[in-house]
N, C-alpha and C. Protein backbone atom coordinates (compact mmCIF):
# COMPACT_ATOMS: atom_id res chain seq x y z
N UNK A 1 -28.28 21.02 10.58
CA UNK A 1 -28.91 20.23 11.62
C UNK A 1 -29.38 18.92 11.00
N UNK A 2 -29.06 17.62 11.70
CA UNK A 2 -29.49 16.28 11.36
C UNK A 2 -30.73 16.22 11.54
N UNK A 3 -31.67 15.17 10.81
CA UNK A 3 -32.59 14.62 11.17
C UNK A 3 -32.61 13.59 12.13
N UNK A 4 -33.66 13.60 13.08
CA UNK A 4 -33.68 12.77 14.08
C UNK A 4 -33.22 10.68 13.30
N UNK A 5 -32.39 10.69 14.05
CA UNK A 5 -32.39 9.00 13.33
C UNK A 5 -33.26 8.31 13.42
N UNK A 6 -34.05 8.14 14.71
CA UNK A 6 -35.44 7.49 14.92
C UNK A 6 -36.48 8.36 13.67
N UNK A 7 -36.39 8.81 12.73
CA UNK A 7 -36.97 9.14 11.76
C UNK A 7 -37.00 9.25 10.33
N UNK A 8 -35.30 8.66 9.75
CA UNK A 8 -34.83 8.70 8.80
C UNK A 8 -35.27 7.37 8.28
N UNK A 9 -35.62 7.09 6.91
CA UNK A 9 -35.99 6.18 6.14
C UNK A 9 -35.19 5.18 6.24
N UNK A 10 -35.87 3.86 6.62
CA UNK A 10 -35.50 2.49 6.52
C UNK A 10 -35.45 1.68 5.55
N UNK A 11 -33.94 0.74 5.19
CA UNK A 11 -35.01 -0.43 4.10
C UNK A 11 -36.26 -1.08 4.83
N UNK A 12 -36.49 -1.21 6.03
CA UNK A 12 -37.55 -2.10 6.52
C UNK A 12 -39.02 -1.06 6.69
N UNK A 13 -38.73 -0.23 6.08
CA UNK A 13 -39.69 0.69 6.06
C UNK A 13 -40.29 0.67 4.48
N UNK A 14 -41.98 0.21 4.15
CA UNK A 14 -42.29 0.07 3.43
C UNK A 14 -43.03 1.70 2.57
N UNK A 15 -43.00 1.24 1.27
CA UNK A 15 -43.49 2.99 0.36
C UNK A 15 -44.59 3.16 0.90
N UNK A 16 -45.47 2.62 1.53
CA UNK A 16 -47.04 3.43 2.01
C UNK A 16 -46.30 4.00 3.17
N UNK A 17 -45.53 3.50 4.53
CA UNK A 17 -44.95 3.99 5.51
C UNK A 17 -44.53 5.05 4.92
N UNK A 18 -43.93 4.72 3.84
CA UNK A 18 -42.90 6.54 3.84
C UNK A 18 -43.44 7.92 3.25
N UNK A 19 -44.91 7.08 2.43
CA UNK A 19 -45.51 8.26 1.82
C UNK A 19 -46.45 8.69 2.57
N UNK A 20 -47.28 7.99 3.99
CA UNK A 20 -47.74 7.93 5.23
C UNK A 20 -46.67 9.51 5.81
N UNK A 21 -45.48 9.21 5.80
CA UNK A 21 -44.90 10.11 6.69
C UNK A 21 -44.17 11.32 6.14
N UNK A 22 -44.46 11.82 4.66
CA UNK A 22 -44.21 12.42 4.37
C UNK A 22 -45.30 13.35 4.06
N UNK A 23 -46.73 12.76 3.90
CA UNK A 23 -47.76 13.80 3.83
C UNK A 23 -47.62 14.33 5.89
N UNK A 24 -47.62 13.77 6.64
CA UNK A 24 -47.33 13.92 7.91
C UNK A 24 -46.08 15.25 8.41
N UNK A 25 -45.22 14.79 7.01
CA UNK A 25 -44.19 16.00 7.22
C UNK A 25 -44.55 17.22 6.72
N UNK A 26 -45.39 17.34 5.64
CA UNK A 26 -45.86 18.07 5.02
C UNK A 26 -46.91 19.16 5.54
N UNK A 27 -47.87 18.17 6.51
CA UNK A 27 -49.00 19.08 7.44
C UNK A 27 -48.10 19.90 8.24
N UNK A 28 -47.19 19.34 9.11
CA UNK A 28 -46.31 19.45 10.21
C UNK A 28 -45.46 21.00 9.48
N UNK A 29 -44.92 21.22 8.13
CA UNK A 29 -44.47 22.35 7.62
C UNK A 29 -45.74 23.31 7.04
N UNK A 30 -46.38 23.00 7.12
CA UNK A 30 -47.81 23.97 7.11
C UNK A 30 -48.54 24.40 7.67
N UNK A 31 -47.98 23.63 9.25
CA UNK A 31 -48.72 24.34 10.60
C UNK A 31 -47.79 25.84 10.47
N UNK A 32 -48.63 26.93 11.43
CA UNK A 32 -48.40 28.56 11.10
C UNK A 32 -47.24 28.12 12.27
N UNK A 33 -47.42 26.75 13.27
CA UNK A 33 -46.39 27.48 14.88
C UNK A 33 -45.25 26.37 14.36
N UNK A 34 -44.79 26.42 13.39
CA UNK A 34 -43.48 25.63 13.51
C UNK A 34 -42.89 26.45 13.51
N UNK A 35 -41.32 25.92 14.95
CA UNK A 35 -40.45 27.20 14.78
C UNK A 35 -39.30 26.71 13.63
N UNK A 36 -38.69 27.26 13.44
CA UNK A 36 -37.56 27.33 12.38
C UNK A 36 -36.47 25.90 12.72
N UNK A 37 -35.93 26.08 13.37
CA UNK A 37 -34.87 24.84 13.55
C UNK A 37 -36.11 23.41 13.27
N UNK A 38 -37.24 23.30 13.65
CA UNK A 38 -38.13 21.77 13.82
C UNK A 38 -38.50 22.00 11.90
N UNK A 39 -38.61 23.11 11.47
CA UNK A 39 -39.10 23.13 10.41
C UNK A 39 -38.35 22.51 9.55
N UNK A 40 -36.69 22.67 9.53
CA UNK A 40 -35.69 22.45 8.67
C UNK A 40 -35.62 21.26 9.11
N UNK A 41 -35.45 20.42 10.18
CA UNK A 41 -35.02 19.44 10.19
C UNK A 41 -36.63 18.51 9.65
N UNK A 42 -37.39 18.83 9.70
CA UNK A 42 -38.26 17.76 8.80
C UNK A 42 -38.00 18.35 7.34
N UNK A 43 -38.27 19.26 6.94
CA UNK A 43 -37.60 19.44 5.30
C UNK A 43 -36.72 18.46 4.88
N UNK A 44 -35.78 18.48 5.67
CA UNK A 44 -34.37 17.35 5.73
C UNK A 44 -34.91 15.99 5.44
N UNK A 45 -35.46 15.49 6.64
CA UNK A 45 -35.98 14.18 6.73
C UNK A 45 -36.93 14.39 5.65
N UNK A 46 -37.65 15.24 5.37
CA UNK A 46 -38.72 15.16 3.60
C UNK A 46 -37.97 14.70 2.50
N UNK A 47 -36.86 15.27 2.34
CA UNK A 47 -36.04 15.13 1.37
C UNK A 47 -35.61 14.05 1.15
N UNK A 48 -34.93 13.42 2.23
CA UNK A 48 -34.35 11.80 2.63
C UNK A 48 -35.31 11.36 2.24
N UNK A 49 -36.73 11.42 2.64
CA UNK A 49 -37.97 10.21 2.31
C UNK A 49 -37.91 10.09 1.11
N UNK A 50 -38.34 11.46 0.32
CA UNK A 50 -38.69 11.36 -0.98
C UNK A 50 -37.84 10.82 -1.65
N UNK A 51 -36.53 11.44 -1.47
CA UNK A 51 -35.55 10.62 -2.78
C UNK A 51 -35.72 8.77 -2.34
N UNK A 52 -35.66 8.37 -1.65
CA UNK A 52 -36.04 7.52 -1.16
C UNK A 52 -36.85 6.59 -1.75
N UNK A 53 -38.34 7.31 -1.47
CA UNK A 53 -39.39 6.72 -2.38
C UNK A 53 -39.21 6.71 -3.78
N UNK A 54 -38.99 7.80 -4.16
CA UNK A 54 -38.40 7.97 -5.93
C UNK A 54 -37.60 6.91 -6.21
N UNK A 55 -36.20 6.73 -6.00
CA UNK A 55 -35.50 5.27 -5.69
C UNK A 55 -36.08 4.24 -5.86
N UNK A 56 -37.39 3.64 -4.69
CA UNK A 56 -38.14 2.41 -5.13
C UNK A 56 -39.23 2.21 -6.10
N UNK A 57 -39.48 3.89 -6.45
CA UNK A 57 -40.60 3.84 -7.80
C UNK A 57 -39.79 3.55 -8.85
N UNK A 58 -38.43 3.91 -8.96
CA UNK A 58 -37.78 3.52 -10.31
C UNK A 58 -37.57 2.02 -10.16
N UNK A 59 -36.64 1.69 -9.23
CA UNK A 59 -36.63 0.02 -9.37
C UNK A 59 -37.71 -0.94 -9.31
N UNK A 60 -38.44 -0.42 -8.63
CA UNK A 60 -40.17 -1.16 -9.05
C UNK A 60 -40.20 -1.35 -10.86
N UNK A 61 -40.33 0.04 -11.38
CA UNK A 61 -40.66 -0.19 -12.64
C UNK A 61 -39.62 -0.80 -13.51
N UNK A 62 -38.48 -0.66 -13.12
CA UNK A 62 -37.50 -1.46 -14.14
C UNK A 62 -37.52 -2.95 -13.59
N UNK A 63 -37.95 -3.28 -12.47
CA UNK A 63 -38.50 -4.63 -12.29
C UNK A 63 -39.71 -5.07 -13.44
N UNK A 64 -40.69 -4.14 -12.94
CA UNK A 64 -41.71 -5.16 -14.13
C UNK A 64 -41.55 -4.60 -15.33
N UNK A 65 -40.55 -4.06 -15.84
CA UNK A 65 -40.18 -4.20 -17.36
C UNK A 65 -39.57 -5.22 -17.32
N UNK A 66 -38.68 -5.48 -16.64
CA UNK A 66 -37.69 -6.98 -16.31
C UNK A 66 -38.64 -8.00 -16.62
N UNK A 67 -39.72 -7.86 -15.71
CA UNK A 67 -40.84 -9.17 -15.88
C UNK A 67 -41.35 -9.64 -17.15
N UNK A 68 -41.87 -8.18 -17.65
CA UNK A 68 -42.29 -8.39 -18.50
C UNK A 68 -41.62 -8.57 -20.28
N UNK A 69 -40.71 -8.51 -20.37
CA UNK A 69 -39.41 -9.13 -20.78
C UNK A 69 -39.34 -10.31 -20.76
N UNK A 70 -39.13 -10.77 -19.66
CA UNK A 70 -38.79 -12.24 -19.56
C UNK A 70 -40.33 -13.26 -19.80
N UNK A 71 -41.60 -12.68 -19.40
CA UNK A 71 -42.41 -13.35 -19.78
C UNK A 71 -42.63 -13.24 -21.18
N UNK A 72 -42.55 -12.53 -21.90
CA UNK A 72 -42.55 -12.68 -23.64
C UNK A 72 -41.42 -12.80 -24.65
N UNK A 73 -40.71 -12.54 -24.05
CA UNK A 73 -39.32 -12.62 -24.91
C UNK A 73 -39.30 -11.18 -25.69
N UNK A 74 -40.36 -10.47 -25.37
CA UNK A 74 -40.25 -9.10 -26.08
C UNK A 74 -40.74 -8.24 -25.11
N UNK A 75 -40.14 -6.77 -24.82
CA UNK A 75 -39.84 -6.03 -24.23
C UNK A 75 -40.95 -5.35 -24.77
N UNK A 76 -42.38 -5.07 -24.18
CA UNK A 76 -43.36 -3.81 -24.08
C UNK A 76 -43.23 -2.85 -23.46
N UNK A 77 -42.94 -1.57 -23.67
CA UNK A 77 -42.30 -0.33 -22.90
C UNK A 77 -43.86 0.46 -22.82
N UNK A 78 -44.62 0.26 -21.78
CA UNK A 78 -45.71 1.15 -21.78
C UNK A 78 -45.46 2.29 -20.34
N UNK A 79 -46.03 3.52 -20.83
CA UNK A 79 -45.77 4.48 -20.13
C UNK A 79 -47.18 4.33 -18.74
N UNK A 80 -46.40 4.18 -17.45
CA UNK A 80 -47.02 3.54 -16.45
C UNK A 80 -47.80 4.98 -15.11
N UNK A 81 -47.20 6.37 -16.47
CA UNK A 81 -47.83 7.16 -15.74
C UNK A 81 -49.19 7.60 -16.43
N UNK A 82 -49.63 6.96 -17.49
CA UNK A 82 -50.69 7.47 -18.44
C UNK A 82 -51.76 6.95 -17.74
């Protein structure tokens, strides 16, 4: 079963929007009355978001390594989850 299209991740859809609608998907699979078919198809659309968001967290950060590169001429690799 597809995810609704009026719900599938946009480029014009920004990372707070999508992480907005994935804690949203998240309540929505933790209510006790979801029936089975509504359950899977947001799983679906969860999945789409997330890889999604993951996607713009990596190119974010290989952007400002990019940046920061080009502003020194030397490449500082600091770990941006510490």
């Amino acid at each position: 079963m597809m995810a609704r299209t009026d719900r599938n991740a946009s480029p014009n859809t920004s990372l707070a929007q999508e992480l907005a609608r994935l804690e949203e998907i998240v309540r929505k699979l933790e209510a006790e009355d979801v029936e089975l078919d509504a359950a899977l198809e947001l799983f679906e659309e969860g999945v789409t978001r997330l890889r999604s968001a993951r996607e713009r967290l990596v190119a974010a950060e290989l952007k400002v390594q990019e940046v920061l590169e080009e502003a020194s001429g030397d490449l500082r690799l600091t770990d941006l989850d510490a």
